[in-house]
PDB file of N, CA and C in Angstrom:
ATOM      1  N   UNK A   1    -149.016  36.064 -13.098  1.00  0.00           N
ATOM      2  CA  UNK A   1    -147.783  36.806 -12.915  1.00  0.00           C
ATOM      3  C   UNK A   1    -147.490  37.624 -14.171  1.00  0.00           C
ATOM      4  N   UNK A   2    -147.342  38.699 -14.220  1.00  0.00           N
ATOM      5  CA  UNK A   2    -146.768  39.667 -14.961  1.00  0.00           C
ATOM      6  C   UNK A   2    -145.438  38.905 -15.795  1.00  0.00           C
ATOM      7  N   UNK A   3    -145.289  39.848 -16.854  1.00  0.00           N
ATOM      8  CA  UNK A   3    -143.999  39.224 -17.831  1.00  0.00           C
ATOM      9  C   UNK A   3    -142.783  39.821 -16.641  1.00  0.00           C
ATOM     10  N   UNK A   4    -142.862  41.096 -16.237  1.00  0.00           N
ATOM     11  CA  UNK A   4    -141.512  41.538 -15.713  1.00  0.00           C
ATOM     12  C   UNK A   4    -141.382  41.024 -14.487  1.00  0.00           C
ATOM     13  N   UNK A   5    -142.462  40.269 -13.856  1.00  0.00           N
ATOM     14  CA  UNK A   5    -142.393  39.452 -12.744  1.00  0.00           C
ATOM     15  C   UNK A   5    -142.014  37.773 -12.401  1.00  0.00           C
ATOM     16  N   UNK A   6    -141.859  36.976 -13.757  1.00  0.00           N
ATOM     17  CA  UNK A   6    -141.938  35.905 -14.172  1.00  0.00           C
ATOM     18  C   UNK A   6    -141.505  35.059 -12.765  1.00  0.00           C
ATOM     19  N   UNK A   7    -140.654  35.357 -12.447  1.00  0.00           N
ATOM     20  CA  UNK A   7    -139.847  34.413 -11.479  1.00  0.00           C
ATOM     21  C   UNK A   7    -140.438  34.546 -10.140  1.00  0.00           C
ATOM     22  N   UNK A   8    -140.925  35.541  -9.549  1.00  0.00           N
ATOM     23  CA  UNK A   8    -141.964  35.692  -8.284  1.00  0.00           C
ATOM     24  C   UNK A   8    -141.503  36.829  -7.173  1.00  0.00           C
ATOM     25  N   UNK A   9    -141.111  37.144  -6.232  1.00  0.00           N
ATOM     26  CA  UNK A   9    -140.693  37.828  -5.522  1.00  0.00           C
ATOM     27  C   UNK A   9    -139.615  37.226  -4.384  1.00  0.00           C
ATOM     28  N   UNK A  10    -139.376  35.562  -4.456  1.00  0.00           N
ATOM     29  CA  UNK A  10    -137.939  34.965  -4.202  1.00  0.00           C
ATOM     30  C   UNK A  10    -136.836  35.434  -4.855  1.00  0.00           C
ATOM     31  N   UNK A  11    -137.267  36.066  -6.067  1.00  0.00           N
ATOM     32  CA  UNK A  11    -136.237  36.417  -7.121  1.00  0.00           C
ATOM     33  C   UNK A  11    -135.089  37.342  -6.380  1.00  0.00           C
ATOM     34  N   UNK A  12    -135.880  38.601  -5.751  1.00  0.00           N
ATOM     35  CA  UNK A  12    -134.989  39.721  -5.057  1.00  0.00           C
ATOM     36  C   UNK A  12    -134.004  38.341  -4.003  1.00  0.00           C
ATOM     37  N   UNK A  13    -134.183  38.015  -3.804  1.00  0.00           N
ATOM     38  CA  UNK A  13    -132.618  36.701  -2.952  1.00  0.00           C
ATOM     39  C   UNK A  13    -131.622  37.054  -4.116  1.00  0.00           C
ATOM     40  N   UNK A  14    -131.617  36.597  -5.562  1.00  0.00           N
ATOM     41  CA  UNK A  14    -130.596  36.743  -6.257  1.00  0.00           C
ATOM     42  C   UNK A  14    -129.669  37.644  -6.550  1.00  0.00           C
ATOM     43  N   UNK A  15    -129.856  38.903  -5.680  1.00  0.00           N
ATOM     44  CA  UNK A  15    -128.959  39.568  -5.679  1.00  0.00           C
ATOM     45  C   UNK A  15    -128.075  39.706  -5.125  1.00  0.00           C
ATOM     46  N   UNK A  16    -126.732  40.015  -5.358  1.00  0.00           N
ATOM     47  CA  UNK A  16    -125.473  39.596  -4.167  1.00  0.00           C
ATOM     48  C   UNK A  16    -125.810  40.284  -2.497  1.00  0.00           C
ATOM     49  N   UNK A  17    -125.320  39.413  -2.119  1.00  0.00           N
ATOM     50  CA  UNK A  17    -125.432  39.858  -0.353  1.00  0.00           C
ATOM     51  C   UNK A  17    -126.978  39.973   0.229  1.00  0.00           C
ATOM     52  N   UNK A  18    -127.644  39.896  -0.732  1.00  0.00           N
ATOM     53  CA  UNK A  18    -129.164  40.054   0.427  1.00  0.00           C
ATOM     54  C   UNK A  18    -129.302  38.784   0.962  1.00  0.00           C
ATOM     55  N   UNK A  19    -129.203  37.879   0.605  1.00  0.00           N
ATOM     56  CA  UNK A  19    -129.159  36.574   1.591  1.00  0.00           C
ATOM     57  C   UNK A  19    -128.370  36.909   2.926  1.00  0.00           C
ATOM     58  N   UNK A  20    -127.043  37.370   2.657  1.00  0.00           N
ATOM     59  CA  UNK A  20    -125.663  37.178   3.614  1.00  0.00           C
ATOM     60  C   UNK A  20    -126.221  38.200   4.318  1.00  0.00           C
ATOM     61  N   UNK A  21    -127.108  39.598   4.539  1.00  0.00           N
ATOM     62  CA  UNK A  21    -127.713  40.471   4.989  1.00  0.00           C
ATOM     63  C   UNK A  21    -128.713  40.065   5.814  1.00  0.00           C
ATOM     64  N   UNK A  22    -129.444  38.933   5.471  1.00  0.00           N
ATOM     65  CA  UNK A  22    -130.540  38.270   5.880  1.00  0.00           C
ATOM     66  C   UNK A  22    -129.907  37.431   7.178  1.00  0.00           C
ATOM     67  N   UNK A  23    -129.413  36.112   6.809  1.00  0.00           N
ATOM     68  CA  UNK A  23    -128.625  35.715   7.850  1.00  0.00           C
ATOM     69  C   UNK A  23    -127.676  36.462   8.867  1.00  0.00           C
ATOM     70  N   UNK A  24    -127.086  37.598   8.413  1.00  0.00           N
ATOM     71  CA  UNK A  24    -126.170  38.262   9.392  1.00  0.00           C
ATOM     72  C   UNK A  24    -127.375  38.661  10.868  1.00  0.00           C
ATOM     73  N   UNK A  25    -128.016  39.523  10.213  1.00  0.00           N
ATOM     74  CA  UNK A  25    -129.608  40.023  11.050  1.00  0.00           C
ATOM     75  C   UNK A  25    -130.384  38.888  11.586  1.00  0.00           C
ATOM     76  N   UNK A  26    -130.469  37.335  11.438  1.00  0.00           N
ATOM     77  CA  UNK A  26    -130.449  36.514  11.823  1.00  0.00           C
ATOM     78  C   UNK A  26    -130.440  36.257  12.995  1.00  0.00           C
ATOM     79  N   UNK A  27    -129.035  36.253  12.712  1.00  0.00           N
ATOM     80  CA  UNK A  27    -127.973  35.803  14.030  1.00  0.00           C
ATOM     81  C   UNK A  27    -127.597  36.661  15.030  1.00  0.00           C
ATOM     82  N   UNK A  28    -127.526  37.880  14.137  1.00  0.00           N
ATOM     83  CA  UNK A  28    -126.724  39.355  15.669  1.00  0.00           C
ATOM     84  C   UNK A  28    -128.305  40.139  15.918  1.00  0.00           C
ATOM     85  N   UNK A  29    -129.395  40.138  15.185  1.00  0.00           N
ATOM     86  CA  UNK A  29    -130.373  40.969  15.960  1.00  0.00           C
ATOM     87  C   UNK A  29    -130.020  42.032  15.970  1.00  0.00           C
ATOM     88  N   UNK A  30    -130.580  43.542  16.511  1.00  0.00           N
ATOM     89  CA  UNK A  30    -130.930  44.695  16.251  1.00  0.00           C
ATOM     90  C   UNK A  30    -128.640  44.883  15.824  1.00  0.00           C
ATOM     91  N   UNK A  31    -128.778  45.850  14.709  1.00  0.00           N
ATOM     92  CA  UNK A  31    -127.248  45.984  14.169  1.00  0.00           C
ATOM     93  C   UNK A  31    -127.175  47.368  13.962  1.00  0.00           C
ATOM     94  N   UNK A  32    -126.168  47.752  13.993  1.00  0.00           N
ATOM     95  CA  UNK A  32    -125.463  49.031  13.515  1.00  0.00           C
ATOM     96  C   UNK A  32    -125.719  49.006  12.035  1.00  0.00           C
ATOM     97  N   UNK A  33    -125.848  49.733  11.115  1.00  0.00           N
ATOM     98  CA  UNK A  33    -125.766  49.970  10.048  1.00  0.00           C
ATOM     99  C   UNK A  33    -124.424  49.926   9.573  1.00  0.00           C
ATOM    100  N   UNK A  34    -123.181  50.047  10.200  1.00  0.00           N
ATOM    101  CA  UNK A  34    -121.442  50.359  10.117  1.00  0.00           C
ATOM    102  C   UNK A  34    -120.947  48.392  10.311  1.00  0.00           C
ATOM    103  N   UNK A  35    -121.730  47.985  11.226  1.00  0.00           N
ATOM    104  CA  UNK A  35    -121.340  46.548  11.505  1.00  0.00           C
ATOM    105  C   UNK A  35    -121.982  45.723  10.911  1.00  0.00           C
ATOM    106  N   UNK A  36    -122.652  45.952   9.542  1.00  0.00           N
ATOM    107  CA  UNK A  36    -123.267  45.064   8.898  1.00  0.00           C
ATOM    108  C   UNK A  36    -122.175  44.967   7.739  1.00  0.00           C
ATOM    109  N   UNK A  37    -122.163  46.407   7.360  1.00  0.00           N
ATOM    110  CA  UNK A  37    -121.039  46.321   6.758  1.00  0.00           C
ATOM    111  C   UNK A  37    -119.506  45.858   6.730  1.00  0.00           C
ATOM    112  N   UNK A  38    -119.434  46.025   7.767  1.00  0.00           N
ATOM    113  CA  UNK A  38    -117.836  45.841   8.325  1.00  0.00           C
ATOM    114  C   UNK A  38    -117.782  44.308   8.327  1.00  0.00           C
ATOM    115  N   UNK A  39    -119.294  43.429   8.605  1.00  0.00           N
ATOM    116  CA  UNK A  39    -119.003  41.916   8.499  1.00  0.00           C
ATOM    117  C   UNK A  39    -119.775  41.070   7.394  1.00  0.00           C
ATOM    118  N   UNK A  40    -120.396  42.085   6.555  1.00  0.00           N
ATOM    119  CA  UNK A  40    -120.743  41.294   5.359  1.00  0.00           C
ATOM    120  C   UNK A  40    -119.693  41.734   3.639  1.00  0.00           C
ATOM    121  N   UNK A  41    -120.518  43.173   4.048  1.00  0.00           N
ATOM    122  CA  UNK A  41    -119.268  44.086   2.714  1.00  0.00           C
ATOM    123  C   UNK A  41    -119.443  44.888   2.838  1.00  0.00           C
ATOM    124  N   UNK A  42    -118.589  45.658   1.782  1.00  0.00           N
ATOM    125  CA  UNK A  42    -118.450  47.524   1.839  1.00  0.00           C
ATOM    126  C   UNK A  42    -118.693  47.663   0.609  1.00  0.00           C
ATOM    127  N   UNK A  43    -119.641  46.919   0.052  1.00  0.00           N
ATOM    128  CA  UNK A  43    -119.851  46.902  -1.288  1.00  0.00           C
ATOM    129  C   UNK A  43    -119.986  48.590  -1.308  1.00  0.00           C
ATOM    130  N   UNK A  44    -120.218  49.791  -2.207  1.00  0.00           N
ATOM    131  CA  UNK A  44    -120.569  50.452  -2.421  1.00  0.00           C
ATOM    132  C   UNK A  44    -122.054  50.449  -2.866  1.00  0.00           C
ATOM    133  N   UNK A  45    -123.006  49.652  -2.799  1.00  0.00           N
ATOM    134  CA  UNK A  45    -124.499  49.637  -3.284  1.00  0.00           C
ATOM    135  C   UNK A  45    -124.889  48.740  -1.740  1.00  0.00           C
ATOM    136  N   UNK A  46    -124.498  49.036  -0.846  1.00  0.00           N
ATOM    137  CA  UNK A  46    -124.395  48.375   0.052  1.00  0.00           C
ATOM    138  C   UNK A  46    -126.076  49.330   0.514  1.00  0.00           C
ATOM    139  N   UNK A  47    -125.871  50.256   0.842  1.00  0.00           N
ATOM    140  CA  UNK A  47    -127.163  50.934   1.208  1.00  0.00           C
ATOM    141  C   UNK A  47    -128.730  50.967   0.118  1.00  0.00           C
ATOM    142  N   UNK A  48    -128.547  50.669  -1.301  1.00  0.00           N
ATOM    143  CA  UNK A  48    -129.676  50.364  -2.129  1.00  0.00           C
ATOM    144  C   UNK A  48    -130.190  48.773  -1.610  1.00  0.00           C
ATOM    145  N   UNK A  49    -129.135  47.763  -1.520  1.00  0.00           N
ATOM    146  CA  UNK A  49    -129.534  46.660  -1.030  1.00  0.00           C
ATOM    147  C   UNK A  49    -130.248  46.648   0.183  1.00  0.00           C
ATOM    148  N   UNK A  50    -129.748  47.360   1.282  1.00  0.00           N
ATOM    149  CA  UNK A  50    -130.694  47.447   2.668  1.00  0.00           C
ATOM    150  C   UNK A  50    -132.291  48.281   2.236  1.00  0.00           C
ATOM    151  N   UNK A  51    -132.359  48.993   1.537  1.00  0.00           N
ATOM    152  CA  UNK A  51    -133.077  49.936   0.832  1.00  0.00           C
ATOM    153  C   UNK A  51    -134.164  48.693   0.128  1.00  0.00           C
ATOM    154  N   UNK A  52    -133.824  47.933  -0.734  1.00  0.00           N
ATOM    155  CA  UNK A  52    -134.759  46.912  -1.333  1.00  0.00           C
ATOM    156  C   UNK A  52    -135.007  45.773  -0.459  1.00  0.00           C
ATOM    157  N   UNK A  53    -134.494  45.258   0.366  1.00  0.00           N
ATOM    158  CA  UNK A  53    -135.200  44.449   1.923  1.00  0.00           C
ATOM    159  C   UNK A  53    -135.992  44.931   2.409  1.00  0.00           C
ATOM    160  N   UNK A  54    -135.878  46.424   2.864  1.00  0.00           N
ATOM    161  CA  UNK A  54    -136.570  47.478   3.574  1.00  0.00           C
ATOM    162  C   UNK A  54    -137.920  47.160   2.625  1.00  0.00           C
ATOM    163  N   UNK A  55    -138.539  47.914   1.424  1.00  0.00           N
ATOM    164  CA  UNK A  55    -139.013  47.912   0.329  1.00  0.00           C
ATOM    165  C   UNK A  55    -139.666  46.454   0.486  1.00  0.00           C
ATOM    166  N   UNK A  56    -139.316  45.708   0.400  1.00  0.00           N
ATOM    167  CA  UNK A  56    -139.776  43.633   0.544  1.00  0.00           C
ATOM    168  C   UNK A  56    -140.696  43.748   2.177  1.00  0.00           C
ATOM    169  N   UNK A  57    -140.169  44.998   2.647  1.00  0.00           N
ATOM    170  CA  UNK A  57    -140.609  44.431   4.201  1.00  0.00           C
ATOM    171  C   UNK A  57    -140.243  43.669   4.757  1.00  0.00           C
ATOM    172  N   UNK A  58    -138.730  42.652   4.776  1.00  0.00           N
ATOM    173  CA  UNK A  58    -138.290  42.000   5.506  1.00  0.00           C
ATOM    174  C   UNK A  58    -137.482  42.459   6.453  1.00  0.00           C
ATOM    175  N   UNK A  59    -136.803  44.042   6.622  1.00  0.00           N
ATOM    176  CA  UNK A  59    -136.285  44.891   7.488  1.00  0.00           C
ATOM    177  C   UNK A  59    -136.418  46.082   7.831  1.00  0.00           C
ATOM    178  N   UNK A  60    -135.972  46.440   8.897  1.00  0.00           N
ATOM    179  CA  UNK A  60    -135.879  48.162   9.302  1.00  0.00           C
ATOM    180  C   UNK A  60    -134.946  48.778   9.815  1.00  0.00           C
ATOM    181  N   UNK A  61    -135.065  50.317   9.243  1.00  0.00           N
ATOM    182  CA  UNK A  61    -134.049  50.451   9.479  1.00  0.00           C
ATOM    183  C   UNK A  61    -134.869  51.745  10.726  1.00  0.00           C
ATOM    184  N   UNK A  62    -133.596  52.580  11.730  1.00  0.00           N
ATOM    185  CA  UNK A  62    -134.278  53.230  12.345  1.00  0.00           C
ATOM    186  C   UNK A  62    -132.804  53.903  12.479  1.00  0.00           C
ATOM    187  N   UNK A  63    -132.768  55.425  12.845  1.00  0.00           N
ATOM    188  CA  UNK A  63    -131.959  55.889  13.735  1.00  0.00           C
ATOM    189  C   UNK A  63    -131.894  56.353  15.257  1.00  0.00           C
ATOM    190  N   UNK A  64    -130.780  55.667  15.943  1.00  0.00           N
ATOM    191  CA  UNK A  64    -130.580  55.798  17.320  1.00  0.00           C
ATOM    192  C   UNK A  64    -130.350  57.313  17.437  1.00  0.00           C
ATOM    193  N   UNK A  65    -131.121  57.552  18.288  1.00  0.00           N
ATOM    194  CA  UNK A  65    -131.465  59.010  18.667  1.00  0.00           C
ATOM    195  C   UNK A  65    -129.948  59.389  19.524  1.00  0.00           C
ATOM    196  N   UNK A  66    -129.590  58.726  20.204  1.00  0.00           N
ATOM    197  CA  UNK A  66    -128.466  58.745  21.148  1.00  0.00           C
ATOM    198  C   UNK A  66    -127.158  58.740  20.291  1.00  0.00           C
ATOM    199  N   UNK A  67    -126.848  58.057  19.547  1.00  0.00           N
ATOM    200  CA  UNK A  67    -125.331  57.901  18.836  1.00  0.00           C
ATOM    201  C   UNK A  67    -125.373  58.265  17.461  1.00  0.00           C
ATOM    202  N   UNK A  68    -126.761  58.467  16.699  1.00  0.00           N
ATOM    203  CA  UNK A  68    -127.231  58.608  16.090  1.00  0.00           C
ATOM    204  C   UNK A  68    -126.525  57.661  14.326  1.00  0.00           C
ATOM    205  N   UNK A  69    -126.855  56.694  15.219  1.00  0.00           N
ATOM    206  CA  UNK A  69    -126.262  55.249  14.046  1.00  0.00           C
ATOM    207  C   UNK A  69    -127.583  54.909  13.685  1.00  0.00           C
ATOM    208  N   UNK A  70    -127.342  54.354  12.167  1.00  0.00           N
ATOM    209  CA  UNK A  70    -128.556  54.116  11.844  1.00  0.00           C
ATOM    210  C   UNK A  70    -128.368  52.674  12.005  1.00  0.00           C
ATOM    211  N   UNK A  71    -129.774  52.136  12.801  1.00  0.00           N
ATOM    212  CA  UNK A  71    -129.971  50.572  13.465  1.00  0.00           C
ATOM    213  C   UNK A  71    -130.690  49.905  12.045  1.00  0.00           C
ATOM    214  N   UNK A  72    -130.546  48.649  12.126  1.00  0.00           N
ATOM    215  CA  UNK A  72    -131.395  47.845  11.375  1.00  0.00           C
ATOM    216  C   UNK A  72    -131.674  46.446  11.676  1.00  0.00           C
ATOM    217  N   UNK A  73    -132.885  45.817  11.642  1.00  0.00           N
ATOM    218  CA  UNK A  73    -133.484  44.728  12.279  1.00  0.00           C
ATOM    219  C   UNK A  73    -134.590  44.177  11.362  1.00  0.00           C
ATOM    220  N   UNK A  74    -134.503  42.976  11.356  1.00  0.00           N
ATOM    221  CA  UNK A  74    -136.076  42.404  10.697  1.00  0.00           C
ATOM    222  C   UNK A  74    -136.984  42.472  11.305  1.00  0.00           C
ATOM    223  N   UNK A  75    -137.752  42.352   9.902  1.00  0.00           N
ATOM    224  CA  UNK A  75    -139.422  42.635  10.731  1.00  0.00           C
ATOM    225  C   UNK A  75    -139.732  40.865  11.153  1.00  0.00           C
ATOM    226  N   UNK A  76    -141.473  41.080  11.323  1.00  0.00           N
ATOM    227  CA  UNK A  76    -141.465  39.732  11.127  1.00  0.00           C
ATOM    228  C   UNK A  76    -141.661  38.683  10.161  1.00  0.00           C
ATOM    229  N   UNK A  77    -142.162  39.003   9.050  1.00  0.00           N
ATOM    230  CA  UNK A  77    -141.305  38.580   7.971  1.00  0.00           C
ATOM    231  C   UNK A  77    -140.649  37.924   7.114  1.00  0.00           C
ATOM    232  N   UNK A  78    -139.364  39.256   7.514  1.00  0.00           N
ATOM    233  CA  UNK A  78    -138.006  39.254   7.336  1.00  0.00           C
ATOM    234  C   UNK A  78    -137.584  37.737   8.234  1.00  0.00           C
ATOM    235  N   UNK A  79    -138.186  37.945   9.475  1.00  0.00           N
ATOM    236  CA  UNK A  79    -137.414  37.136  10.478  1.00  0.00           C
ATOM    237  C   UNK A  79    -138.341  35.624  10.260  1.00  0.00           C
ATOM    238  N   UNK A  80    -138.841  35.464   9.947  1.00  0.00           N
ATOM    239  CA  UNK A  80    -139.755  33.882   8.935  1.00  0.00           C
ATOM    240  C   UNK A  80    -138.259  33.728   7.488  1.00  0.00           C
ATOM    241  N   UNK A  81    -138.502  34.165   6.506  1.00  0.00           N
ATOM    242  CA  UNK A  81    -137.549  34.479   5.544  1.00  0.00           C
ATOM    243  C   UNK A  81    -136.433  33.897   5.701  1.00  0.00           C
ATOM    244  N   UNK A  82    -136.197  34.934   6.853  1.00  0.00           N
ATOM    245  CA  UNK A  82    -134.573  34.632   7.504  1.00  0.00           C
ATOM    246  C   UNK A  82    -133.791  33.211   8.082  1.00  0.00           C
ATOM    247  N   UNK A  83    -134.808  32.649   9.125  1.00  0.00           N
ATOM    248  CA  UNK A  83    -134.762  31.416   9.304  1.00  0.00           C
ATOM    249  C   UNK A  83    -135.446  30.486   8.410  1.00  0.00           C
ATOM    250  N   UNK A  84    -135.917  30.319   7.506  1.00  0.00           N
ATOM    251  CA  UNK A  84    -135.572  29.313   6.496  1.00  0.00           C
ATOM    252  C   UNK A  84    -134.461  29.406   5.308  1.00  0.00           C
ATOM    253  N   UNK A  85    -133.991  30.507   5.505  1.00  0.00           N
ATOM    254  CA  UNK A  85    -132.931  30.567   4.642  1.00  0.00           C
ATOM    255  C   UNK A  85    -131.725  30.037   5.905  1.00  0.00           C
ATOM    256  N   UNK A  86    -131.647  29.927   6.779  1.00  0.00           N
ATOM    257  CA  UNK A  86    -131.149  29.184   7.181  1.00  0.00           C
ATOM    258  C   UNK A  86    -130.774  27.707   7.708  1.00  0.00           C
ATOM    259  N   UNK A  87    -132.198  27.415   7.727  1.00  0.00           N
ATOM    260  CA  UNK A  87    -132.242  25.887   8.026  1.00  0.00           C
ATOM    261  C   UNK A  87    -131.842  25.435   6.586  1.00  0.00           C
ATOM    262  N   UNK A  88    -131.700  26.344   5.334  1.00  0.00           N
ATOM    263  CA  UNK A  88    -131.296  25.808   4.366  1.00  0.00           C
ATOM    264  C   UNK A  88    -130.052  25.689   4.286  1.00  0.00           C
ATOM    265  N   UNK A  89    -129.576  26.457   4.720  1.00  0.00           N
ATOM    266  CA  UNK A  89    -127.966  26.266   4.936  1.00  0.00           C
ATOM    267  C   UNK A  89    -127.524  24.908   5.926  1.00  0.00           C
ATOM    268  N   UNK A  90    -127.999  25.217   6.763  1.00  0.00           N
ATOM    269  CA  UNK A  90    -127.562  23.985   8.091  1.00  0.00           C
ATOM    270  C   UNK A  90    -127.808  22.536   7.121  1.00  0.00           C
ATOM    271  N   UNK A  91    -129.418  22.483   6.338  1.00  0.00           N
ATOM    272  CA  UNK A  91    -129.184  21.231   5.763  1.00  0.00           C
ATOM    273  C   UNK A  91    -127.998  21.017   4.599  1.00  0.00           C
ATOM    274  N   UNK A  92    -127.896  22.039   3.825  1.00  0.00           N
ATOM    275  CA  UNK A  92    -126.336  21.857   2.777  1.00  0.00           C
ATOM    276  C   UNK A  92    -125.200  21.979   3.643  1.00  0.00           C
ATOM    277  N   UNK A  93    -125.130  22.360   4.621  1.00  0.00           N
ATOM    278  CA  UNK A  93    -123.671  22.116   5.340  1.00  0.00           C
ATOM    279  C   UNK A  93    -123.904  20.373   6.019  1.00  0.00           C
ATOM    280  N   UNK A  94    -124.469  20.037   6.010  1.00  0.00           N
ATOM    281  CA  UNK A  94    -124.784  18.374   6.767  1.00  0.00           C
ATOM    282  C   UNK A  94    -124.105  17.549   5.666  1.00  0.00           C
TER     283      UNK A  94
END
């Protein structure tokens, strides 16, 4: 591992909300780009964060040709990732 890599590529989790991004996409499946926000945050770096998941390959983003919202969904992955970051939760909530 590289010096600027020390910690591994779990590391990108430590940034605020990419977990809560992870699980949201989880649970609701293909999302609005507006309703991710509206139920995780409005952080203003809200779009670099979807941007570095994207980047990890754990999501995508696409625009709906029809309403022309930009969609976003895990890959597969993302969607491995995703559910063990959740069974991690379910076991700390027990």
């Amino acid at each position: 591992m590289s010096a600027d890599n020390e910690t591994g590529h779990a590391s990108i989790l430590e940034e605020k909300h990419l977990i809560s991004i992870l699980l949201y996409l989880k649970h609701e499946g293909l999302t609005r780009k507006i309703d991710l926000y509206n139920n995780v945050s409005f952080n203003p770096r809200m779009p670099e964060k979807i941007d570095r998941l994207e980047a990890a390959g754990l999501l995508e983003q696409k625009t709906d040709g029809y309403s022309r919202s930009t969609l976003l969904k895990l890959t597969e992955k993302g969607d491995k990732v995703a559910k063990l970051l959740d069974d991690i939760d379910q076991m700390l909530k027990a």
